[in-house]
Protein backbone atom coordinates (compact mmCIF):
# COMPACT_ATOMS: atom_id res chain seq x y z
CA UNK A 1 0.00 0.00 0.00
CA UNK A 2 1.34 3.42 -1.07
CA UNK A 3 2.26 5.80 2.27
CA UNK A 4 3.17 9.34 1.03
CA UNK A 5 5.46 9.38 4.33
CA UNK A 6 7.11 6.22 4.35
CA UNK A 7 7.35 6.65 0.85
CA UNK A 8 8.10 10.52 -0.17
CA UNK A 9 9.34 11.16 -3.68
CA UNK A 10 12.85 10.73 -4.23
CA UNK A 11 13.33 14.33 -5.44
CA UNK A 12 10.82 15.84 -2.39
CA UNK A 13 13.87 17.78 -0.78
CA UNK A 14 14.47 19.92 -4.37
CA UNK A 15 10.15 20.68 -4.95
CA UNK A 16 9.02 21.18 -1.08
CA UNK A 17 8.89 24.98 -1.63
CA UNK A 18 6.99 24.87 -4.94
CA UNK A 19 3.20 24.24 -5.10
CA UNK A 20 3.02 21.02 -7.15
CA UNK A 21 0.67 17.77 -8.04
CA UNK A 22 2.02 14.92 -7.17
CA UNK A 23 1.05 11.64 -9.62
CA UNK A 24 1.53 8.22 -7.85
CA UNK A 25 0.89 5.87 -10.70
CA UNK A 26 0.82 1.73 -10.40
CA UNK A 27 1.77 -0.70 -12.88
CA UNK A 28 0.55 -4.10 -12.73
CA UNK A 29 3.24 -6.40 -13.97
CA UNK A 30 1.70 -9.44 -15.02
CA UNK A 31 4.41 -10.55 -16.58
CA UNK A 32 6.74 -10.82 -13.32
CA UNK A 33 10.06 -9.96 -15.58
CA UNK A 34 11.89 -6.49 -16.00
CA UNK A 35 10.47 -4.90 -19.27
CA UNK A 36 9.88 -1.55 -20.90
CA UNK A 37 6.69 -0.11 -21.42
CA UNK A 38 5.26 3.53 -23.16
CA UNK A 39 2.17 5.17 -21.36
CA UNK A 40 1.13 8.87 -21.97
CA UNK A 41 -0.43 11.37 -19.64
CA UNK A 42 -3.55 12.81 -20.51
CA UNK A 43 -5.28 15.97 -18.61
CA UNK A 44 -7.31 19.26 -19.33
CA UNK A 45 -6.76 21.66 -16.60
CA UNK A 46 -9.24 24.61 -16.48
CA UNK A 47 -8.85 27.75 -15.16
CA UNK A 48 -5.22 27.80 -15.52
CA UNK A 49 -2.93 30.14 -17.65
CA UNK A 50 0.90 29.81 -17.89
CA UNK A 51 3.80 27.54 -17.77
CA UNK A 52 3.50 23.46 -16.92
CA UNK A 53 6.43 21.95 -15.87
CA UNK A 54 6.51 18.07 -15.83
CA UNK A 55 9.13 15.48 -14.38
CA UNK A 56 9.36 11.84 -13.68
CA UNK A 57 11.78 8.97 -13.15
CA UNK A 58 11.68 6.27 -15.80
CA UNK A 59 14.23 4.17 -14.92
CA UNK A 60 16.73 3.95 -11.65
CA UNK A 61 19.24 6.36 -12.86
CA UNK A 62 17.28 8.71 -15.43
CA UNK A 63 15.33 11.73 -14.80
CA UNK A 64 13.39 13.28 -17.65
CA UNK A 65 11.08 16.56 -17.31
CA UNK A 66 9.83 18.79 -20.12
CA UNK A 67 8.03 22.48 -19.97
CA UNK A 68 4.64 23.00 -21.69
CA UNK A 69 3.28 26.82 -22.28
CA UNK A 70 -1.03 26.16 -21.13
CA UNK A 71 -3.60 28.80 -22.24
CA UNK A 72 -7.13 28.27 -20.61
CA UNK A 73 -9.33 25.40 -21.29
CA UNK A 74 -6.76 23.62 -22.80
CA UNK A 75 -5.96 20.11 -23.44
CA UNK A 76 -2.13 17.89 -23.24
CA UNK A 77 -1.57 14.50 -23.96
CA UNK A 78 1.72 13.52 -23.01
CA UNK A 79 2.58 11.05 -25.43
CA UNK A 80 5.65 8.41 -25.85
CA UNK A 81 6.32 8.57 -22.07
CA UNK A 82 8.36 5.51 -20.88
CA UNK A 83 8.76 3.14 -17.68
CA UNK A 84 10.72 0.38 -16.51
CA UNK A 85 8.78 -2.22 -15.11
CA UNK A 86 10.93 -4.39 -12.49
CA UNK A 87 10.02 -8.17 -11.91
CA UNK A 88 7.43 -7.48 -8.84
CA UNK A 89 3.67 -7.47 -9.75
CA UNK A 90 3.09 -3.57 -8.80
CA UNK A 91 5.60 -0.99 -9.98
CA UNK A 92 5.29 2.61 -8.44
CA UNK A 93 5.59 5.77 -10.46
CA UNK A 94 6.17 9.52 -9.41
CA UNK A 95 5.15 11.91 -11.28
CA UNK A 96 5.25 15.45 -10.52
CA UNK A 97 2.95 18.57 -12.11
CA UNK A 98 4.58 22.24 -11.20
CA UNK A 99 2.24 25.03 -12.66
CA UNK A 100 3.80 28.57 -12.95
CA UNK A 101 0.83 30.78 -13.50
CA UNK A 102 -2.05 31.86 -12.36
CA UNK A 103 -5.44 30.14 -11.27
CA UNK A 104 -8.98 31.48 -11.40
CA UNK A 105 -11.18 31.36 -8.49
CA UNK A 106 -13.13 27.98 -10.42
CA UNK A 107 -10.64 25.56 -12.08
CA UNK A 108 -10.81 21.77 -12.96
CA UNK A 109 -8.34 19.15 -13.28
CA UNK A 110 -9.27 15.78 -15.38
CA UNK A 111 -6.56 13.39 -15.35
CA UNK A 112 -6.09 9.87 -17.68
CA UNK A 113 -3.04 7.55 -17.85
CA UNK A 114 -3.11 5.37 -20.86
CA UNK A 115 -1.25 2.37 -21.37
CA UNK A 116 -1.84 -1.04 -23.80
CA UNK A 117 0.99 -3.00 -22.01
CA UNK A 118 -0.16 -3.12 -18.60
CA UNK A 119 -3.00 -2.29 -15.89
CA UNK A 120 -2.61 1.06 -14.42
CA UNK A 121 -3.92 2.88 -11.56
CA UNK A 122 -3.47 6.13 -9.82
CA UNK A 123 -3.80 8.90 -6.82
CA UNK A 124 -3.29 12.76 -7.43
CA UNK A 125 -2.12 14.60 -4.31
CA UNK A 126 -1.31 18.27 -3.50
CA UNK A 127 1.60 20.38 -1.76
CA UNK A 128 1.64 23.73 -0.75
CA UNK A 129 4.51 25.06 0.81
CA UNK A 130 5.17 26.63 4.35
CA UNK A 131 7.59 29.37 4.80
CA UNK A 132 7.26 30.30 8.04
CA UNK A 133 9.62 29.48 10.38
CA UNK A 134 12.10 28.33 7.71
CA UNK A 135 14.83 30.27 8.40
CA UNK A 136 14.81 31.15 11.90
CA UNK A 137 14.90 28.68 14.96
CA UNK A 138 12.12 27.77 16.70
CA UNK A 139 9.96 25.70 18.91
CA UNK A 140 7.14 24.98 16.12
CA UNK A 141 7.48 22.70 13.39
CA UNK A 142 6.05 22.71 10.65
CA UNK A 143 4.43 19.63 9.52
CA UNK A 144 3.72 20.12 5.92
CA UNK A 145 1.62 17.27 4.03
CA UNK A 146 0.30 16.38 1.27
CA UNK A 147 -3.29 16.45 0.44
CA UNK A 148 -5.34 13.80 -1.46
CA UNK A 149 -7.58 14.81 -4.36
CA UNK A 150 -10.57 13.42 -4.31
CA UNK A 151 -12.37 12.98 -7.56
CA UNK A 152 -15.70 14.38 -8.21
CA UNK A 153 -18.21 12.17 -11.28
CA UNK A 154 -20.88 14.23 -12.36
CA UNK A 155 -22.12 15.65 -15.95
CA UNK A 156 -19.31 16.68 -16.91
CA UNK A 157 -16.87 13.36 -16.37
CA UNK A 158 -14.36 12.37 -14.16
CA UNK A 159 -12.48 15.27 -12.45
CA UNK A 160 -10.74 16.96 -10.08
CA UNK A 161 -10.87 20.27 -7.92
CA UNK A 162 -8.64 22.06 -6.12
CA UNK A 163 -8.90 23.87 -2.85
CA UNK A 164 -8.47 27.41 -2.20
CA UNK A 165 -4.94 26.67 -0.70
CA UNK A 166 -3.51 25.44 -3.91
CA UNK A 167 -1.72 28.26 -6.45
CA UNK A 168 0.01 28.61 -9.28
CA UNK A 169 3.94 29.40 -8.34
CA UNK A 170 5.68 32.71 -9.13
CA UNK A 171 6.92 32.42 -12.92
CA UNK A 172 10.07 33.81 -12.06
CA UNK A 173 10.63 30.94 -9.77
CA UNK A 174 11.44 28.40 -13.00
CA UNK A 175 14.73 29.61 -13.24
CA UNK A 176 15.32 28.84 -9.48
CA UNK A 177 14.20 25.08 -10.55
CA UNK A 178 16.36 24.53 -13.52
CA UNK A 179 19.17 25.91 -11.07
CA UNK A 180 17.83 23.11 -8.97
CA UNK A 181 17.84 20.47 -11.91
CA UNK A 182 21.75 21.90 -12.12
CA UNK A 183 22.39 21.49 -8.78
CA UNK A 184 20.88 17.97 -8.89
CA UNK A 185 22.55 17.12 -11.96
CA UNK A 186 25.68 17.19 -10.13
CA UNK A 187 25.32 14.87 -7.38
CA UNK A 188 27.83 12.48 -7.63
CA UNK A 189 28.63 9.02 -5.56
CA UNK A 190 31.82 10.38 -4.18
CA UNK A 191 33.08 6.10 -3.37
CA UNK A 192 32.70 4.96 -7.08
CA UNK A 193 33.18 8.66 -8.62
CA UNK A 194 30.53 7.74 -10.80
CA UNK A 195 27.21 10.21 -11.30
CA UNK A 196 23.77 8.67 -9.47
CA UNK A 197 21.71 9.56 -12.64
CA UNK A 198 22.85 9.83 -16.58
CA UNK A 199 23.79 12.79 -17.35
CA UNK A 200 20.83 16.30 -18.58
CA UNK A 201 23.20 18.08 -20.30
CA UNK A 202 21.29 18.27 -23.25
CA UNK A 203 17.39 18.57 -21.81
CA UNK A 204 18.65 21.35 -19.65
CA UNK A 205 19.53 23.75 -22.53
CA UNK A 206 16.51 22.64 -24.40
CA UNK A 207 14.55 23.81 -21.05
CA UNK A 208 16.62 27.07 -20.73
CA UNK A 209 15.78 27.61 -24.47
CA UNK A 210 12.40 26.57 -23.89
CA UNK A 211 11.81 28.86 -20.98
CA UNK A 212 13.24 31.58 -22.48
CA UNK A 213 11.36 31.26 -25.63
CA UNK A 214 8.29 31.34 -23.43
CA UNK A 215 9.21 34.49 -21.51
CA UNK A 216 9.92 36.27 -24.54
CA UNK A 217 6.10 35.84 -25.42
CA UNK A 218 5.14 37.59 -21.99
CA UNK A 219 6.95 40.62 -23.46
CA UNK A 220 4.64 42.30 -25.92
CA UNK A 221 4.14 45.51 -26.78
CA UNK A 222 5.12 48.53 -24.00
CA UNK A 223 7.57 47.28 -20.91
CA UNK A 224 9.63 49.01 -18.49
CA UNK A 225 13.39 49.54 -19.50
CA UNK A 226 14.54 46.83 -16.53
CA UNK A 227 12.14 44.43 -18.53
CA UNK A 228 13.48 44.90 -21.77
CA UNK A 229 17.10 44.45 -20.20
CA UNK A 230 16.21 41.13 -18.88
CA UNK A 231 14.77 40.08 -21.72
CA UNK A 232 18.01 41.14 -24.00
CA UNK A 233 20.05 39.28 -21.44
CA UNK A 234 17.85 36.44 -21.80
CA UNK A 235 17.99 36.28 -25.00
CA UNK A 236 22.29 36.12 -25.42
CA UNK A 237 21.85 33.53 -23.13
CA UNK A 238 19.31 31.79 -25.63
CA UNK A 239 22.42 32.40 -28.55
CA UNK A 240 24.81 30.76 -26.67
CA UNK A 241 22.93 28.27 -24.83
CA UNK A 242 25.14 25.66 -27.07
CA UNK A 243 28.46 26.74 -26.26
CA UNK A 244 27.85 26.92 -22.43
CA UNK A 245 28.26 24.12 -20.03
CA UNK A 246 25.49 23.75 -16.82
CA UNK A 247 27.82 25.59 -14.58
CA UNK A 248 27.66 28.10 -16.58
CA UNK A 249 24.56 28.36 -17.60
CA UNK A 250 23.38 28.32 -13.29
CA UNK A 251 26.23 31.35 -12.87
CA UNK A 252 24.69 33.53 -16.12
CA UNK A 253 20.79 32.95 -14.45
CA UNK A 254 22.16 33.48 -10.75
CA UNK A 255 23.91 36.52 -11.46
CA UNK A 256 20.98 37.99 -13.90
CA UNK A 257 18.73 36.98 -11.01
CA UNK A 258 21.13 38.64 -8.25
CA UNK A 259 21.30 41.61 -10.06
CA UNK A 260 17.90 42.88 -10.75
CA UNK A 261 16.36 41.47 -7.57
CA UNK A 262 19.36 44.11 -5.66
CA UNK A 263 17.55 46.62 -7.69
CA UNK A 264 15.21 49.44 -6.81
CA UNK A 265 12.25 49.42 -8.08
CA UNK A 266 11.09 52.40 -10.10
């Protein structure tokens, strides 16, 4: 039986500050052997306007993620999504939703996992950060949970709803996550100097580009002169994306983000 704290997502320490869904999907493996199997990931989330970030583990030693721009009322399917199913009858899969955006005060959530090679099954939780007391010492913990969503059949289908307590993170804040995914990317294990995970060289750019590319959009028409000066400095980044390596990719976002945070504002 799934226990969200006996078993907390692998990556929990890197997302506990974002607002997030969190995707517990089971695999039944009838065929008791280790195999590969494709699934996709298909939702409509109303109410909703701005950046979806996905990420799961496929296999022990990959992570893969991708970013998705969402517009409201509108419709993914996550297609060619992969998992490795070990040689026990019911595999567990995390997979974690990060919305940057905003939500409107009604806003629905269907949710459908589709998959020809085995029998699937799944619960959709929900995390909301805590701040307070986080960086101070003090006598009261904070016991942050996750919540269950329960889902709700009428007229309309199968869905989900979220309570009031539930937002859409800052969109700023996805360049402090793919300085996470950076950070991540370099954990090592220090006694066989080999890396934990394969290597995201490659689907870290694409996200940088990705994000950028997306950011560029929110820039239309009149904006202040700071705005504009992000957006140019974004957009070198974005021309030499190819040339850089992570590091230095983390140091050109950290210092862009140092700078005009230490601002003042006109």
């Amino acid at each position: 039986m799934f226990n969200l704290k006996r078993d907390a997502p692998w990556f929990f320490q890197y997302l506990e500050n974002y607002y997030h869904l969190f995707l517990n999907v089971r695999f039944n493996n009838g065929a008791t052997i280790k195999r590969n199997i494709k699934f996709s990931v298909e939702f409509s989330l109303q109410g909703f306007e701005g950046l979806l970030f996905y990420m799961y583990k496929p296999d022990i030693k990959k992570v893969k993620f991708d970013l998705y721009k969402h517009s409201i009322d509108q419709a993914y399917t996550i297609d060619e999504l992969s998992f490795t199913l070990l040689n026990n009858a019911i595999n567990s899969l995390d997979f974690v939703i990060i919305p940057f955006g905003y939500f409107k005060d009604e806003h629905n959530f269907n949710l459908d996992i589709r998959c020809n090679e085995a029998e699937s099954s799944f619960d959709l939780y929900t995390w909301a950060p805590s701040n307070l007391y986080k960086h101070i010492k003090s006598v009261i913990k904070i016991a942050n949970q996750y919540s269950e969503l329960i889902p709700i059949d009428d007229y309309k289908g199968y869905y989900f709803q979220f309570n009031s307590s539930f937002k859409g993170n800052e969109t700023g804040r996805l360049f402090d996550l793919i300085n996470l995914l950076v950070d991540f990317d370099k954990s090592v294990d220090e006694i066989n100097n080999s890396p934990m995970f394969e290597p995201m060289d490659s689907e870290i750019k694409s996200l940088v580009t990705k994000s950028n590319e997306f950011m560029f959009e929110l820039c239309q028409k009149s904006v202040p002169l700071d705005v504009k000066n992000i957006v140019r400095e974004l957009e070198r980044l974005k021309f030499n994306i190819d040339s850089l390596s992570k590091e230095e990719i983390f140091n050109w976002l950290d210092d862009l983000i140092s700078f005009y945070s230490g601002r003042p504002k006109l």
